[in-house]
PDB file of N, CA and C in Angstrom:
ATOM      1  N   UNK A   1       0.845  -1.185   0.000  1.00  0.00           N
ATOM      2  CA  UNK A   1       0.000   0.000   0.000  1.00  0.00           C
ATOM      3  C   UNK A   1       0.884   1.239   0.000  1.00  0.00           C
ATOM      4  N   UNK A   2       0.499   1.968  -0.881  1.00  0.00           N
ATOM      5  CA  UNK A   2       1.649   3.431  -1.005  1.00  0.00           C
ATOM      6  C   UNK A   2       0.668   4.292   0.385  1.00  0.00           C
ATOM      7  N   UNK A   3       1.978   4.628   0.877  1.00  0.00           N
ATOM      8  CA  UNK A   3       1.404   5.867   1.762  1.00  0.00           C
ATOM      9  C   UNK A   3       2.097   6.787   1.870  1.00  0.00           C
ATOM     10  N   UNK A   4       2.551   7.305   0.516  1.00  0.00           N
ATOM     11  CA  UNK A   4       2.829   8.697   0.041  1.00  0.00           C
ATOM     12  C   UNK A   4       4.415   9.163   0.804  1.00  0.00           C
ATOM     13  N   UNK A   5       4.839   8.499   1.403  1.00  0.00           N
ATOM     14  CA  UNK A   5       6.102   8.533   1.672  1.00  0.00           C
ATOM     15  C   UNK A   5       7.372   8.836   0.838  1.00  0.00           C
ATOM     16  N   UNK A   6       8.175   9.576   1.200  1.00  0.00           N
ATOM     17  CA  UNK A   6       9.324   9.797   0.039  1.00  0.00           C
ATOM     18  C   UNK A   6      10.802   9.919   0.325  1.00  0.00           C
ATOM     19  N   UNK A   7      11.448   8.536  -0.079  1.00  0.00           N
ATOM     20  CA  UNK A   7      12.493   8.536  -0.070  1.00  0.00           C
ATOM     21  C   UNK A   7      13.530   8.346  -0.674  1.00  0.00           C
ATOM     22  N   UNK A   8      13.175   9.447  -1.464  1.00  0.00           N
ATOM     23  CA  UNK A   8      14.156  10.017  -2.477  1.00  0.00           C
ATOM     24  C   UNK A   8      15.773  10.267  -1.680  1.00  0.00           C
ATOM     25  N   UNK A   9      15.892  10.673  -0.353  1.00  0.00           N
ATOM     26  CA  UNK A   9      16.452  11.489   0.065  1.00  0.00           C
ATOM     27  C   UNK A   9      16.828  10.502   1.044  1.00  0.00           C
ATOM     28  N   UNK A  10      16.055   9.573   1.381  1.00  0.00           N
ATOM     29  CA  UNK A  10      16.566   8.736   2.920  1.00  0.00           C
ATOM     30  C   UNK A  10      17.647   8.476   2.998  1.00  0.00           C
ATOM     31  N   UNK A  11      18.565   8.570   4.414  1.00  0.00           N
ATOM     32  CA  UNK A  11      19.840   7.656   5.072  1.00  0.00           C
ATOM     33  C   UNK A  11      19.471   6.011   5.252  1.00  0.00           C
ATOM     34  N   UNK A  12      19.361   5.298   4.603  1.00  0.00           N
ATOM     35  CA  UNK A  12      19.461   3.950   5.196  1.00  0.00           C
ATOM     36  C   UNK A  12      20.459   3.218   5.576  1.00  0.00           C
ATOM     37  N   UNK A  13      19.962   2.337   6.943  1.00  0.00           N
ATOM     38  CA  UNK A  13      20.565   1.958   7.948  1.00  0.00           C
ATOM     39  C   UNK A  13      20.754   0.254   8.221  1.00  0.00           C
ATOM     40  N   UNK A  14      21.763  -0.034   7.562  1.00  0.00           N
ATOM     41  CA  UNK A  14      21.695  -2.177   7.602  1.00  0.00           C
ATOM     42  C   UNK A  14      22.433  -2.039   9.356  1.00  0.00           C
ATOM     43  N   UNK A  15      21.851  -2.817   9.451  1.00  0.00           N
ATOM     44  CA  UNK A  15      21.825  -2.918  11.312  1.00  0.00           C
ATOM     45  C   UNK A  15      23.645  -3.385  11.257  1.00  0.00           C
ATOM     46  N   UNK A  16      24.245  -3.240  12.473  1.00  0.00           N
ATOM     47  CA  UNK A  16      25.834  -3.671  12.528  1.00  0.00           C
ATOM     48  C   UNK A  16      25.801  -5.089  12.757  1.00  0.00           C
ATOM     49  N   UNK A  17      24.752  -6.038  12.950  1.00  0.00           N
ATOM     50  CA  UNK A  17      25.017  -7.112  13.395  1.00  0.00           C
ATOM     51  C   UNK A  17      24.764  -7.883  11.594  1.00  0.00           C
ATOM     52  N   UNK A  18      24.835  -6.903  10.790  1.00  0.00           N
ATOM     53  CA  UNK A  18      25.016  -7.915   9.392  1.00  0.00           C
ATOM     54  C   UNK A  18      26.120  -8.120   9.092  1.00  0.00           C
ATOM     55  N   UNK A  19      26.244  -9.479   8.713  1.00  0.00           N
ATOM     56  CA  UNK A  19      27.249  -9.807   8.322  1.00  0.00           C
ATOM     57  C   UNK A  19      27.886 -10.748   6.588  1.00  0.00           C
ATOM     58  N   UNK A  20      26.543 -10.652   5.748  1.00  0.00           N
ATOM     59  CA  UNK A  20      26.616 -10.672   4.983  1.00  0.00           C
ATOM     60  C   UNK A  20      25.320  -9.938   3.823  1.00  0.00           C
ATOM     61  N   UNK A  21      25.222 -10.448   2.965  1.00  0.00           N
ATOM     62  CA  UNK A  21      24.409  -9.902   1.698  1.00  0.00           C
ATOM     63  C   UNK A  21      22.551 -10.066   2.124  1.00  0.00           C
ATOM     64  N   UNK A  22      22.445 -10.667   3.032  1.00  0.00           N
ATOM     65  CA  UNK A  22      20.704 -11.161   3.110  1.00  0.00           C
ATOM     66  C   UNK A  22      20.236 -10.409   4.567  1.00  0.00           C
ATOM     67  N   UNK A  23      20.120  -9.317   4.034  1.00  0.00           N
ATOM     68  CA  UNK A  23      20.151  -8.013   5.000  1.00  0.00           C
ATOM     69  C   UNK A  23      18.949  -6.972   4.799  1.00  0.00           C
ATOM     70  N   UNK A  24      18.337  -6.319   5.799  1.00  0.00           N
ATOM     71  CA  UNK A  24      17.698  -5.775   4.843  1.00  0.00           C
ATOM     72  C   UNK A  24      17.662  -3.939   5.584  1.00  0.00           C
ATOM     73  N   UNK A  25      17.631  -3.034   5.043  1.00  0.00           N
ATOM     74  CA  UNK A  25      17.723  -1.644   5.722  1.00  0.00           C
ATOM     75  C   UNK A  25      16.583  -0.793   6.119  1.00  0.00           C
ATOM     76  N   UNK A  26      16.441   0.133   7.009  1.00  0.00           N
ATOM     77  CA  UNK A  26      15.406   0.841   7.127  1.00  0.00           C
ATOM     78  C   UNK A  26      15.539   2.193   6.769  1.00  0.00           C
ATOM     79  N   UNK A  27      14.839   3.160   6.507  1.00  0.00           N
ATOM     80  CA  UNK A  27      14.975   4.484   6.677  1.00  0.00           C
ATOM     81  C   UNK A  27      14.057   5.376   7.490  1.00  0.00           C
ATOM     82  N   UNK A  28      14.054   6.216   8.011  1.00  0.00           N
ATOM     83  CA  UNK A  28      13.258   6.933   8.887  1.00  0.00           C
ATOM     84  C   UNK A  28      12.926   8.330   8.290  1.00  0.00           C
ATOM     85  N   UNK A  29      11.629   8.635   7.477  1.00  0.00           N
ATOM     86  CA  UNK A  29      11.313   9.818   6.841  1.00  0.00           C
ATOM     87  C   UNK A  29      10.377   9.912   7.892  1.00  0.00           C
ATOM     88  N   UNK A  30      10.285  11.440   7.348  1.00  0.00           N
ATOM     89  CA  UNK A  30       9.054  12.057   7.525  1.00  0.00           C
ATOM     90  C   UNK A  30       7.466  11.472   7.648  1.00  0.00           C
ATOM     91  N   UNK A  31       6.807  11.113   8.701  1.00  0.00           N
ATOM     92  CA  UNK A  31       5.787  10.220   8.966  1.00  0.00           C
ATOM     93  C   UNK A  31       5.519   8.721   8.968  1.00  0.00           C
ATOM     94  N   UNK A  32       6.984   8.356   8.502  1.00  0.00           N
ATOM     95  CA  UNK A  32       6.862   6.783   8.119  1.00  0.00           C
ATOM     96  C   UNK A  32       8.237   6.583   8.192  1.00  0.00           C
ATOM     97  N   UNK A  33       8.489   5.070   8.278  1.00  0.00           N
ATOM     98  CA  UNK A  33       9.101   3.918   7.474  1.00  0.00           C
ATOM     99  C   UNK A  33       9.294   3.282   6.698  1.00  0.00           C
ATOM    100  N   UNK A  34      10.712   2.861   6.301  1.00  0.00           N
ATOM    101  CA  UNK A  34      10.668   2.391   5.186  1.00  0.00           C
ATOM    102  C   UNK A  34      11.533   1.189   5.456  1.00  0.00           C
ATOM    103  N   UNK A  35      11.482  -0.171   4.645  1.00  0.00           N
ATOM    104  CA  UNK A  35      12.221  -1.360   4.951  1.00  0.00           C
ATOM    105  C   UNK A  35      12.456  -1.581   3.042  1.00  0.00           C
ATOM    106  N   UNK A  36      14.118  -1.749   3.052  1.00  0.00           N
ATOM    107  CA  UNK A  36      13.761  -2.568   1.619  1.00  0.00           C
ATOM    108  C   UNK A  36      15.146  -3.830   1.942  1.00  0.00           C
ATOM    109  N   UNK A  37      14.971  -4.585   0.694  1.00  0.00           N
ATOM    110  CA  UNK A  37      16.671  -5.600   0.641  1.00  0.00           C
ATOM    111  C   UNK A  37      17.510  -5.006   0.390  1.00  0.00           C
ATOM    112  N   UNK A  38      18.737  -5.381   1.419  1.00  0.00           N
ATOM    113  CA  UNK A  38      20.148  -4.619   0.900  1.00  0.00           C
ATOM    114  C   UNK A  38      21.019  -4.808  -0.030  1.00  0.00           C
ATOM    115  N   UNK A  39      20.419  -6.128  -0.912  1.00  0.00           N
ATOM    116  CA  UNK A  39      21.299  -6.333  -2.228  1.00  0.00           C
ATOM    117  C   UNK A  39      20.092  -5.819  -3.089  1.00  0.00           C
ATOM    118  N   UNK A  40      18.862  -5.623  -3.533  1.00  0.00           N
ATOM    119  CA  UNK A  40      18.000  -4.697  -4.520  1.00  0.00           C
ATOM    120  C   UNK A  40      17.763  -3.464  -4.138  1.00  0.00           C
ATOM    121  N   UNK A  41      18.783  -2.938  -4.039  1.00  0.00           N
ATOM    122  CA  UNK A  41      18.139  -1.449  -3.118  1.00  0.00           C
ATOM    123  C   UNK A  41      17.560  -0.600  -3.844  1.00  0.00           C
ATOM    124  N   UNK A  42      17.662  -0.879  -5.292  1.00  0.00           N
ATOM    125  CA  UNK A  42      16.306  -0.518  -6.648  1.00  0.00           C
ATOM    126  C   UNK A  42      14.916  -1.212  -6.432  1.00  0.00           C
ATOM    127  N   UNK A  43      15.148  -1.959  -5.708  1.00  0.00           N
ATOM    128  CA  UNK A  43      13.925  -2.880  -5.495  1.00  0.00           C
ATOM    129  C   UNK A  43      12.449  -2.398  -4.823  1.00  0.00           C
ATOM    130  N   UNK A  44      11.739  -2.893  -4.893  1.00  0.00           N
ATOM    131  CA  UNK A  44      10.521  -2.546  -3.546  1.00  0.00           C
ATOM    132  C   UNK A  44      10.584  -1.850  -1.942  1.00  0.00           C
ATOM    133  N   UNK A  45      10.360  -0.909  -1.763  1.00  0.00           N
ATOM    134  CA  UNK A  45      10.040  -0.659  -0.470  1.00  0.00           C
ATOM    135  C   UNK A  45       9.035  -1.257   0.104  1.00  0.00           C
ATOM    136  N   UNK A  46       8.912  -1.706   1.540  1.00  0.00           N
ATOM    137  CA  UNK A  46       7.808  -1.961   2.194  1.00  0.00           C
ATOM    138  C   UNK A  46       7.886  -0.530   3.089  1.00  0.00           C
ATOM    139  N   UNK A  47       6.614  -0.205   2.767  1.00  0.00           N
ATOM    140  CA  UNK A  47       6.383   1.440   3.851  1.00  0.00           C
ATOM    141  C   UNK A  47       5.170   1.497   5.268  1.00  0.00           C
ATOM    142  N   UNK A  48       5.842   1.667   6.127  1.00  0.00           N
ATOM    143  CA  UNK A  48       4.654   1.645   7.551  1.00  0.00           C
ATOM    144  C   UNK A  48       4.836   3.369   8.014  1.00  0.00           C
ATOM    145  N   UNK A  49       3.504   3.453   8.414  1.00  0.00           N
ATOM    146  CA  UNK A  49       3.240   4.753   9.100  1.00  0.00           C
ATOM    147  C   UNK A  49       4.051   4.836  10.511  1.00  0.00           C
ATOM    148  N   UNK A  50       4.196   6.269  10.747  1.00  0.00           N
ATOM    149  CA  UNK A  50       5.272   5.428  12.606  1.00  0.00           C
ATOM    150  C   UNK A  50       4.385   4.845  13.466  1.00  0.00           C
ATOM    151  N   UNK A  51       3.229   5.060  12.980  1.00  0.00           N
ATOM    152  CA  UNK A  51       1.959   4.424  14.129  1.00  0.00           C
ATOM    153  C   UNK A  51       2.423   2.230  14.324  1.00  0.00           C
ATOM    154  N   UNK A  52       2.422   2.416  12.358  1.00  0.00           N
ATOM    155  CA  UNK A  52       2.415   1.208  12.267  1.00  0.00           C
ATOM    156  C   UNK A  52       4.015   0.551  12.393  1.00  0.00           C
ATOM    157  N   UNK A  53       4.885   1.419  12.539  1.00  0.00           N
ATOM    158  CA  UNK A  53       6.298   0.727  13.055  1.00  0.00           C
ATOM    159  C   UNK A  53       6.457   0.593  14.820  1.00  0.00           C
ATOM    160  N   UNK A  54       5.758   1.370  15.035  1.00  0.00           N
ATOM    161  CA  UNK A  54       6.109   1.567  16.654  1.00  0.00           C
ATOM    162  C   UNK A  54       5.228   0.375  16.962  1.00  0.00           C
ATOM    163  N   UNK A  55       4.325   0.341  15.902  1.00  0.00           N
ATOM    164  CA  UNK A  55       3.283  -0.850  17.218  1.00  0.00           C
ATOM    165  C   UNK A  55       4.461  -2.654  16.705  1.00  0.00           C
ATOM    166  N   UNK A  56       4.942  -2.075  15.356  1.00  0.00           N
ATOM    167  CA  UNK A  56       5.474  -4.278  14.947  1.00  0.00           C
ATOM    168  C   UNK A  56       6.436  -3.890  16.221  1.00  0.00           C
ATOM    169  N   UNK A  57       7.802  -2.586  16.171  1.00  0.00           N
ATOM    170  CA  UNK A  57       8.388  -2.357  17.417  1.00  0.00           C
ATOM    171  C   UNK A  57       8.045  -3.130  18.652  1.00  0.00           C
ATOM    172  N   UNK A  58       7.382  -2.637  19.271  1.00  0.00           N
ATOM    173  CA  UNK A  58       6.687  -3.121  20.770  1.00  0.00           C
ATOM    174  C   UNK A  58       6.870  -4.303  20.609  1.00  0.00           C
ATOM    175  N   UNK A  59       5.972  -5.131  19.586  1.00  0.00           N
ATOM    176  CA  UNK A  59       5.695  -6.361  19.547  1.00  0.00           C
ATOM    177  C   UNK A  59       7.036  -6.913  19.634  1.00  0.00           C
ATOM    178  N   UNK A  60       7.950  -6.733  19.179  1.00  0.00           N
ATOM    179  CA  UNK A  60       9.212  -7.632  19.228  1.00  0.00           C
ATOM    180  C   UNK A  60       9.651  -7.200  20.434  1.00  0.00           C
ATOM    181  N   UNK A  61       9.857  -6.374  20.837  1.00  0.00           N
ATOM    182  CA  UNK A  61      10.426  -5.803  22.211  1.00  0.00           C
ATOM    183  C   UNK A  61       9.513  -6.664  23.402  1.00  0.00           C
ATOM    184  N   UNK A  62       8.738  -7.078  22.760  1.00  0.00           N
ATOM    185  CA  UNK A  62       7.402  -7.673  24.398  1.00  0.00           C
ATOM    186  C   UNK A  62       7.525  -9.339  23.796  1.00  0.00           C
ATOM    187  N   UNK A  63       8.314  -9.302  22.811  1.00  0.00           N
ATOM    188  CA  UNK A  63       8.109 -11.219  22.584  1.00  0.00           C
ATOM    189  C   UNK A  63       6.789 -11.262  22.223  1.00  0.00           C
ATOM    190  N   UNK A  64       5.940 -10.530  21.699  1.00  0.00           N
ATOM    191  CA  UNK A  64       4.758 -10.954  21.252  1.00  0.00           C
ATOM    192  C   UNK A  64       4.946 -11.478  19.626  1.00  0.00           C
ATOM    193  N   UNK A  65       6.251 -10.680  18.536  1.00  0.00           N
ATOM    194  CA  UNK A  65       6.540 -11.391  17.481  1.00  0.00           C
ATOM    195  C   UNK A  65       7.891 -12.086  17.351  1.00  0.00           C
ATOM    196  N   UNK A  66       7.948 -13.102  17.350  1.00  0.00           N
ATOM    197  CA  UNK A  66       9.140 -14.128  17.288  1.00  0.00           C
ATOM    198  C   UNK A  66       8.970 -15.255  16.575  1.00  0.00           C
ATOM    199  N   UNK A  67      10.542 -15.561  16.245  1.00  0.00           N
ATOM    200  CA  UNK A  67      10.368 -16.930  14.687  1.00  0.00           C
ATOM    201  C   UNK A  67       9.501 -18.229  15.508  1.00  0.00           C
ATOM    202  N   UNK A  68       8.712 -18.658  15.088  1.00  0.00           N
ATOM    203  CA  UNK A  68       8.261 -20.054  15.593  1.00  0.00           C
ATOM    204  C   UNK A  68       9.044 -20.993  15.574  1.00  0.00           C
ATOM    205  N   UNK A  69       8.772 -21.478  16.850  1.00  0.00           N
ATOM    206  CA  UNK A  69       9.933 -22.929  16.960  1.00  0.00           C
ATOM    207  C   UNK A  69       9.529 -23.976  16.385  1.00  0.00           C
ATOM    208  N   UNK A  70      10.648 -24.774  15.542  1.00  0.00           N
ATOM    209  CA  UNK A  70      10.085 -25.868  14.585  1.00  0.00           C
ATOM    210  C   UNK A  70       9.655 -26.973  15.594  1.00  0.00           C
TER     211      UNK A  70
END
């Protein structure tokens, strides 16, 4: 879903704990987020409102989202 976000201009940020190519970066604009892959960085953005980053946020911070155990 486009939500008019623009990051033409963004700093993106691959976290320090990468350590190879299957990585992926964020940027922090103006009203939103942005997530794309760090080897297509021509590629797709996924874009969340900060409403909608702060709340996946929490969730990982509270263990409410975590990988399922096989």
């Amino acid at each position: 879903m486009d939500k008019g976000l623009d990051f033409t201009d963004a700093t993106w940020i691959k976290s320090v704990r990468s350590w190879d190519e299957n990585c992926v970066e964020v940027a922090f604009v103006s009203g939103g987020v942005g997530v794309r892959d760090s080897k297509n960085t021509d590629g797709p953005i996924l874009s969340f409102t900060d409403a909608e980053w702060d709340a996946f946020a929490a969730g990982v911070k509270d263990g409410e989202i975590r990988r399922p155990l096989a």
